[in-house]
N, C-alpha and C. Protein backbone atom coordinates (compact mmCIF):
# COMPACT_ATOMS: atom_id res chain seq x y z
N UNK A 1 -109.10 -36.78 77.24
CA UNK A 1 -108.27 -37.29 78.32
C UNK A 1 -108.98 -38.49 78.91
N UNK A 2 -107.86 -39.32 79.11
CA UNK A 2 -108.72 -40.61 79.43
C UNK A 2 -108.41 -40.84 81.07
N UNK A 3 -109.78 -41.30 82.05
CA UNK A 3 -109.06 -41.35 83.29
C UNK A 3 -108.99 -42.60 84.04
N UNK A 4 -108.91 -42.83 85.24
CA UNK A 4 -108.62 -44.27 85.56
C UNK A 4 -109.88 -45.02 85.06
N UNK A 5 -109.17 -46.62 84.46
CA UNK A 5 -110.11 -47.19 84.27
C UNK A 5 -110.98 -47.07 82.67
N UNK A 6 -110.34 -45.77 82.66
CA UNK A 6 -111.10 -45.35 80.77
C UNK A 6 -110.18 -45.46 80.27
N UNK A 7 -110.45 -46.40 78.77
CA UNK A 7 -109.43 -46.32 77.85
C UNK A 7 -109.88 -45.75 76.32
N UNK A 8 -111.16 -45.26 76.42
CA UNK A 8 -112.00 -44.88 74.78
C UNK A 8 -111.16 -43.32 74.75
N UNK A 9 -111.03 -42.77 73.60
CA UNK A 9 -111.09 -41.60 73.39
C UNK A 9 -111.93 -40.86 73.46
N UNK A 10 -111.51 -39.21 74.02
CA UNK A 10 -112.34 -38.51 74.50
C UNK A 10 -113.86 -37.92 73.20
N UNK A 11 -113.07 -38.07 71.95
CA UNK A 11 -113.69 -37.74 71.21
C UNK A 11 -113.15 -38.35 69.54
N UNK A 12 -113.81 -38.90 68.53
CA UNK A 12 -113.29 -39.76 67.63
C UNK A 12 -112.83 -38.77 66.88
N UNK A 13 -111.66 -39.47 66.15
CA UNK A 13 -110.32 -38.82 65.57
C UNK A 13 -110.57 -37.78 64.49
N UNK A 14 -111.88 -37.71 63.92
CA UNK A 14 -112.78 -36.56 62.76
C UNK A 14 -113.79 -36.41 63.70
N UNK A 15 -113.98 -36.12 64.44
CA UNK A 15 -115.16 -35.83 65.05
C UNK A 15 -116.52 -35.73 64.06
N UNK A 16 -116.90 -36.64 63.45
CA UNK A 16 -117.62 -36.76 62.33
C UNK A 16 -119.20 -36.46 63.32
N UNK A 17 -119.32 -36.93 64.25
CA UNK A 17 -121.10 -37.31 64.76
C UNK A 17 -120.81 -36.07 65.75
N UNK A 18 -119.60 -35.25 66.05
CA UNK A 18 -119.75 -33.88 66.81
C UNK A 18 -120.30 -32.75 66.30
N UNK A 19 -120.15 -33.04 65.03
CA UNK A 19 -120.95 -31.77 63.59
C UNK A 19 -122.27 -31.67 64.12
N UNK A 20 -122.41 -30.37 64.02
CA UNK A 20 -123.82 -30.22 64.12
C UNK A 20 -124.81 -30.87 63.59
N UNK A 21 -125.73 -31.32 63.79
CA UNK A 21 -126.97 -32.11 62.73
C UNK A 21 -127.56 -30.67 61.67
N UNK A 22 -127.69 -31.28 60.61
CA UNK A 22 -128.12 -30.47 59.60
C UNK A 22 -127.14 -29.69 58.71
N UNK A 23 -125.72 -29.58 59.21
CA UNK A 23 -124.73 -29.23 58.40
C UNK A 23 -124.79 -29.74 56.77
N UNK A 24 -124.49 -30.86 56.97
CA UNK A 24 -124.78 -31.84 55.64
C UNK A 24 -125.31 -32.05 55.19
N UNK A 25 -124.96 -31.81 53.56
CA UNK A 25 -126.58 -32.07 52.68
C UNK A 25 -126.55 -33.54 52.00
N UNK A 26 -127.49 -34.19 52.39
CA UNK A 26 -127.41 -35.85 51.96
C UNK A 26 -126.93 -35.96 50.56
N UNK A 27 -126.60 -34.89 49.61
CA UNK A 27 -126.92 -34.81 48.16
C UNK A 27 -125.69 -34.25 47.51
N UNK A 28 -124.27 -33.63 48.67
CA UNK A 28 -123.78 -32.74 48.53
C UNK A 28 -122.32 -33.44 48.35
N UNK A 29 -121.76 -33.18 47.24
CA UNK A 29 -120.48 -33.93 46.93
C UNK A 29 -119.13 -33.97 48.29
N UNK A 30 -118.42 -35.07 47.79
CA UNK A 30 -117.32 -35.01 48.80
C UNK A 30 -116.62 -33.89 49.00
N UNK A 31 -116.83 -33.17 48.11
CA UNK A 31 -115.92 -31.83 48.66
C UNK A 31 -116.54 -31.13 48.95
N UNK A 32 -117.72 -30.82 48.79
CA UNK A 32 -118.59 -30.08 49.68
C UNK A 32 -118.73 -30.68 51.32
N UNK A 33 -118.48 -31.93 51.09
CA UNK A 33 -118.34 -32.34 52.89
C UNK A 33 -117.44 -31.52 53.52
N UNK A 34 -116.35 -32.01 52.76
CA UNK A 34 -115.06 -31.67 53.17
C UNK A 34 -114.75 -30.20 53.81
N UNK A 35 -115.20 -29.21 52.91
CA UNK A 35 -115.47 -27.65 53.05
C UNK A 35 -116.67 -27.72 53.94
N UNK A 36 -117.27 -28.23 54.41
CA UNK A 36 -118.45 -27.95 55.91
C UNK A 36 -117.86 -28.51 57.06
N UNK A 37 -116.87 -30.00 56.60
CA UNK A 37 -116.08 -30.10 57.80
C UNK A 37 -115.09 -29.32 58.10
N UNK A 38 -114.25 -28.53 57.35
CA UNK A 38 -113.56 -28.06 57.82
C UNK A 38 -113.66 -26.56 58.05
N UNK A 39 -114.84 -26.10 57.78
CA UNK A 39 -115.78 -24.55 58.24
C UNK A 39 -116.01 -24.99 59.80
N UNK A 40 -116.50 -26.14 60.06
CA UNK A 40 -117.51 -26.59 61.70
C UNK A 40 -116.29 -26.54 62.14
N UNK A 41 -114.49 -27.61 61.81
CA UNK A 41 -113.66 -27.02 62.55
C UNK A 41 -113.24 -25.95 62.80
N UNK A 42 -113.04 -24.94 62.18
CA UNK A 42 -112.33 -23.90 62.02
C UNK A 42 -113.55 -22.77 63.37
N UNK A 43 -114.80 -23.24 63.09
CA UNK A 43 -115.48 -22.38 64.25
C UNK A 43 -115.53 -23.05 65.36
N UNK A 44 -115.27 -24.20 65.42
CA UNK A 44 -115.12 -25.22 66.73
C UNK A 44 -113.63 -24.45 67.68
N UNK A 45 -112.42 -24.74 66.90
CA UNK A 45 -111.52 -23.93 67.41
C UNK A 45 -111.36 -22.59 67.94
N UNK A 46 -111.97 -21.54 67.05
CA UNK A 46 -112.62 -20.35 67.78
C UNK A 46 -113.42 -20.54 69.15
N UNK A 47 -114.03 -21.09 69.06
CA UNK A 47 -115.12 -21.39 70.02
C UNK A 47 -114.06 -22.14 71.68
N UNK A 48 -113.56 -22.78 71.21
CA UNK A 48 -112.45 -23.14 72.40
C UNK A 48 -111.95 -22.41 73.01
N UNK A 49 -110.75 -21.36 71.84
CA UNK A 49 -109.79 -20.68 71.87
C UNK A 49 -110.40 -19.87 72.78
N UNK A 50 -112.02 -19.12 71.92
CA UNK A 50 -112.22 -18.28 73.39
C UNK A 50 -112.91 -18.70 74.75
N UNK A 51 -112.66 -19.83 74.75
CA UNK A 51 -113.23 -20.23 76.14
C UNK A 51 -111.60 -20.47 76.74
N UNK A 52 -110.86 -20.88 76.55
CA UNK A 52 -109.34 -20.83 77.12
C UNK A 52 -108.59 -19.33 77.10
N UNK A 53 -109.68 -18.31 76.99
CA UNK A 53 -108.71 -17.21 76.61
C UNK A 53 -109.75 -16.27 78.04
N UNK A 54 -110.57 -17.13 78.65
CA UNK A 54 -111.21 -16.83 79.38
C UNK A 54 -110.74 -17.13 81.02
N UNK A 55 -110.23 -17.66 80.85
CA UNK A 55 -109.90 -18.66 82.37
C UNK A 55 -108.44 -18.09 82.65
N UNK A 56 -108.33 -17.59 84.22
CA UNK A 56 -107.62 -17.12 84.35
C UNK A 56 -106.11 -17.53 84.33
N UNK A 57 -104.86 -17.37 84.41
CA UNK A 57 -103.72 -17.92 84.03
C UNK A 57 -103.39 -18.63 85.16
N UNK A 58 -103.80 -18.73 86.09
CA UNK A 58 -103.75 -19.84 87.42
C UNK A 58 -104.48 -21.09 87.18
N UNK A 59 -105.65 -20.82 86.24
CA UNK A 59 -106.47 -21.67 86.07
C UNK A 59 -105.85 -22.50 84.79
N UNK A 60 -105.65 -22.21 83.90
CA UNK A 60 -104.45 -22.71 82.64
C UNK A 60 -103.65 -23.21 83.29
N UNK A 61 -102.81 -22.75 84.37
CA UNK A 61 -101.32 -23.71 84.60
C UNK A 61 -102.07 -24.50 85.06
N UNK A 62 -102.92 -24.68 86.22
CA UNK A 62 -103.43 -25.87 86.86
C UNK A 62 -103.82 -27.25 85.84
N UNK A 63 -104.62 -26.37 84.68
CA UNK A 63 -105.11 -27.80 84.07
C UNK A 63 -103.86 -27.56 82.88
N UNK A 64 -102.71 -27.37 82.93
CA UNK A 64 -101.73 -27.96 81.98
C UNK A 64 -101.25 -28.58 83.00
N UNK A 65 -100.77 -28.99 84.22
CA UNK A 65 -100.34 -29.62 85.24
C UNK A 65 -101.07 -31.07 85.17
N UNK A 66 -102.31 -30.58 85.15
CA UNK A 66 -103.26 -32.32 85.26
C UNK A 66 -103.02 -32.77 84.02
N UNK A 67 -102.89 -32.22 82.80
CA UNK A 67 -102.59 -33.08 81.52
C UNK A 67 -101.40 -33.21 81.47
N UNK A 68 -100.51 -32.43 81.90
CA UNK A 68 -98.56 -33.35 81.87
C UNK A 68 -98.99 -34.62 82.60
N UNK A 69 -99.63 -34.64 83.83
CA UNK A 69 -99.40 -35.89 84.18
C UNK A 69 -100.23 -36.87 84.30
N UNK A 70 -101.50 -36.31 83.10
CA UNK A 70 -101.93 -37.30 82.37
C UNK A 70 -101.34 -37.93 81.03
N UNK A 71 -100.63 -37.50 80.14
CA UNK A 71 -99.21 -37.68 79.21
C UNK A 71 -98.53 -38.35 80.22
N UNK A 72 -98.21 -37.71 80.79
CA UNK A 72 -96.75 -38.51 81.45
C UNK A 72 -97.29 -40.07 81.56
N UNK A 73 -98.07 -40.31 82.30
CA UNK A 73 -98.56 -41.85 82.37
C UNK A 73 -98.79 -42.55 81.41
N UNK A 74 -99.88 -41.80 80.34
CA UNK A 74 -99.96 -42.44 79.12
C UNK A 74 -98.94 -42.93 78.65
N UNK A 75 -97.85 -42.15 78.47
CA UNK A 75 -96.54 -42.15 77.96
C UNK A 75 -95.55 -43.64 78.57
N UNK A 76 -95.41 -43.29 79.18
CA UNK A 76 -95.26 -44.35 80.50
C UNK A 76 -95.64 -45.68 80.13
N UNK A 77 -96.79 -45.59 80.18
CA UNK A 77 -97.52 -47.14 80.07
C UNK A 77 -97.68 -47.50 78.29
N UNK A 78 -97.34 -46.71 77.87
CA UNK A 78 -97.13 -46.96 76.26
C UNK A 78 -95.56 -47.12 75.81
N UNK A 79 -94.87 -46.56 76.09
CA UNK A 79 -93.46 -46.50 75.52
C UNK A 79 -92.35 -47.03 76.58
N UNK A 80 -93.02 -47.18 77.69
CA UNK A 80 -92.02 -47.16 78.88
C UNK A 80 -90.45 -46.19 79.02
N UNK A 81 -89.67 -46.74 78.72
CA UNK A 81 -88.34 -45.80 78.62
C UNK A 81 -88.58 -44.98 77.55
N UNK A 82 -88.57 -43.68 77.44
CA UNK A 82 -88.76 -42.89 76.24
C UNK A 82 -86.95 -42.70 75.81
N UNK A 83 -85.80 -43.08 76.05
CA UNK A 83 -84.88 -43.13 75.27
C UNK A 83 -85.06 -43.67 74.00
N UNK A 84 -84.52 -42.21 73.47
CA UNK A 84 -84.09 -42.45 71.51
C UNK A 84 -85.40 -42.72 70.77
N UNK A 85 -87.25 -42.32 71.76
CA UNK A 85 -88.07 -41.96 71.01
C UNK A 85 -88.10 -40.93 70.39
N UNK A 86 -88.69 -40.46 69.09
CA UNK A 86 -89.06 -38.85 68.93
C UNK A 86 -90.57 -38.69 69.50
N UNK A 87 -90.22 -37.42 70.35
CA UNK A 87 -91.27 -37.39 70.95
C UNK A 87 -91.63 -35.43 70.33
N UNK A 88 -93.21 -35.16 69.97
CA UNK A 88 -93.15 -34.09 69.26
C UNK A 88 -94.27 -32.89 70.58
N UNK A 89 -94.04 -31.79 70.52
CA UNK A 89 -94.74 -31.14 70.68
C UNK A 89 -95.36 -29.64 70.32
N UNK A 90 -95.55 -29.00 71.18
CA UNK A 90 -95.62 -27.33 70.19
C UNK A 90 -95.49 -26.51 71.14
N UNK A 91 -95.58 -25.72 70.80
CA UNK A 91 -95.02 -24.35 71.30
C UNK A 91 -96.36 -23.43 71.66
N UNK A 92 -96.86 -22.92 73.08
CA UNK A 92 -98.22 -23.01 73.27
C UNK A 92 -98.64 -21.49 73.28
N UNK A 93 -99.51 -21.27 72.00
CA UNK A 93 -100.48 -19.98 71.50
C UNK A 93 -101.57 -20.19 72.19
N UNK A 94 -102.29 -18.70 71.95
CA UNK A 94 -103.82 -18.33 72.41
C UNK A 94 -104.42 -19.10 73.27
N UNK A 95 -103.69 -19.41 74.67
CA UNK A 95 -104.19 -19.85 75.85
C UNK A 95 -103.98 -21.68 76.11
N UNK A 96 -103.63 -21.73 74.85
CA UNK A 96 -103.39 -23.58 75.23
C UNK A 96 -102.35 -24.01 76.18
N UNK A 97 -102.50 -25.28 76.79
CA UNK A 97 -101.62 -25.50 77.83
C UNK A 97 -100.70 -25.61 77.44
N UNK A 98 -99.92 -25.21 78.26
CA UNK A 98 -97.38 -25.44 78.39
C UNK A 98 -97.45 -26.29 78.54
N UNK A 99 -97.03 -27.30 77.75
CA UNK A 99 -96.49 -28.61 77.87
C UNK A 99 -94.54 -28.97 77.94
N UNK A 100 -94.31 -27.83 77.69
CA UNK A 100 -93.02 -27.40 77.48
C UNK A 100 -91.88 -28.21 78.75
N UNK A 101 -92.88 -27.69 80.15
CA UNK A 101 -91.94 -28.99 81.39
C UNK A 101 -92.31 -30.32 81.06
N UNK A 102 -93.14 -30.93 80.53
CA UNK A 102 -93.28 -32.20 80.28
C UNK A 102 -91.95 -32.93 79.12
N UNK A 103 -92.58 -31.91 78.07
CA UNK A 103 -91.11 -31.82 76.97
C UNK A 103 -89.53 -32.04 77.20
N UNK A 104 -89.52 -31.02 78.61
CA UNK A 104 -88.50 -30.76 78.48
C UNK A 104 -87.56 -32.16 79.65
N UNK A 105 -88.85 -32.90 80.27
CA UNK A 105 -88.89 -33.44 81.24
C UNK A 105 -88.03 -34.86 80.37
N UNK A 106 -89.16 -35.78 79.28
CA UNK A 106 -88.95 -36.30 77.93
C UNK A 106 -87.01 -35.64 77.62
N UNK A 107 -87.13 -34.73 77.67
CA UNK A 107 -85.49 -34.56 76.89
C UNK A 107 -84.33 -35.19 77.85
N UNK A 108 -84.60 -35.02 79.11
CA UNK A 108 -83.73 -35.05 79.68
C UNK A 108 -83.61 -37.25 79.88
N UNK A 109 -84.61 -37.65 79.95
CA UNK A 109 -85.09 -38.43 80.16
C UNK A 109 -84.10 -39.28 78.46
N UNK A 110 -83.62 -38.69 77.91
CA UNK A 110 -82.96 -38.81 76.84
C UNK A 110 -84.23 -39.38 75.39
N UNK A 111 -85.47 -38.60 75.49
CA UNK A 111 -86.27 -38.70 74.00
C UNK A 111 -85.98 -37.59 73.30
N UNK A 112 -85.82 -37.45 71.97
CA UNK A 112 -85.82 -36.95 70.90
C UNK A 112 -86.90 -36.14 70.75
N UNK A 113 -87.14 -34.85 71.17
CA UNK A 113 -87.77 -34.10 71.56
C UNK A 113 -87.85 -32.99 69.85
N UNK A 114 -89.43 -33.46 69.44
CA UNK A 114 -89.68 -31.88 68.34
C UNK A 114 -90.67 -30.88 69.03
N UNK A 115 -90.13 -30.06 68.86
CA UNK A 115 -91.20 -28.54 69.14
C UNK A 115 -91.83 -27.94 67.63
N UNK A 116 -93.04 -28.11 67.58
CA UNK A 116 -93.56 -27.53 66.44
C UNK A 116 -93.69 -26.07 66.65
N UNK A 117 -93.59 -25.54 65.78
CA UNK A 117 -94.14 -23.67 66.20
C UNK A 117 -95.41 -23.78 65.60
């Protein structure tokens, strides 16, 4: 999440330099990368999941509230009128934030609204 004044991403799009050091073997074919990157994700996500599965459900709506209307602005200052964008989202498991009023906010607003399951 980016905040006033920041425009870098919070974290680069493979999180390649977030890997642990020593994961990688200097020697170890591309698909052996590939299968360590996507082992470090797969326990990275665990590792979230149960830290969001921790915080109480007052505490979840609150910070899905600060990220709708951190989206919302982004949104805003990127697309301006969201008419006749497709705009995509998901459908929110194992503690991740409802984005669903933002979504649904976008629909009315006349964007082309996907819900992933």
């Amino acid at each position: 999440m980016t905040g006033e004044g920041r425009t870098e991403l919070s974290s680069s799009p493979c999180m390649a330099e977030e890997v642990e050091k020593g994961l990688f073997d200097p020697l170890a074919s591309q698909e052996d990368e590939w299968r360590a990157i996507a082992r470090w994700r797969k326990l990275e996500r665990e590792r979230l999941r149960g830290e969001r599965m921790l915080l109480r459900q007052d505490k979840r709506a609150t910070i899905a509230e600060a990220l709708m209307a951190e989206l919302d602005a982004y949104l805003e200052s990127r697309l301006g009128d969201p008419a006749g964008r497709i705009i995509s989202g998901y459908w929110p498991i194992k503690g991740e934030p409802d984005l669903r009023p933002l979504l649904a906010a976008l629909d009315a607003e006349g964007a082309l609204v996907s819900l992933c399951l």
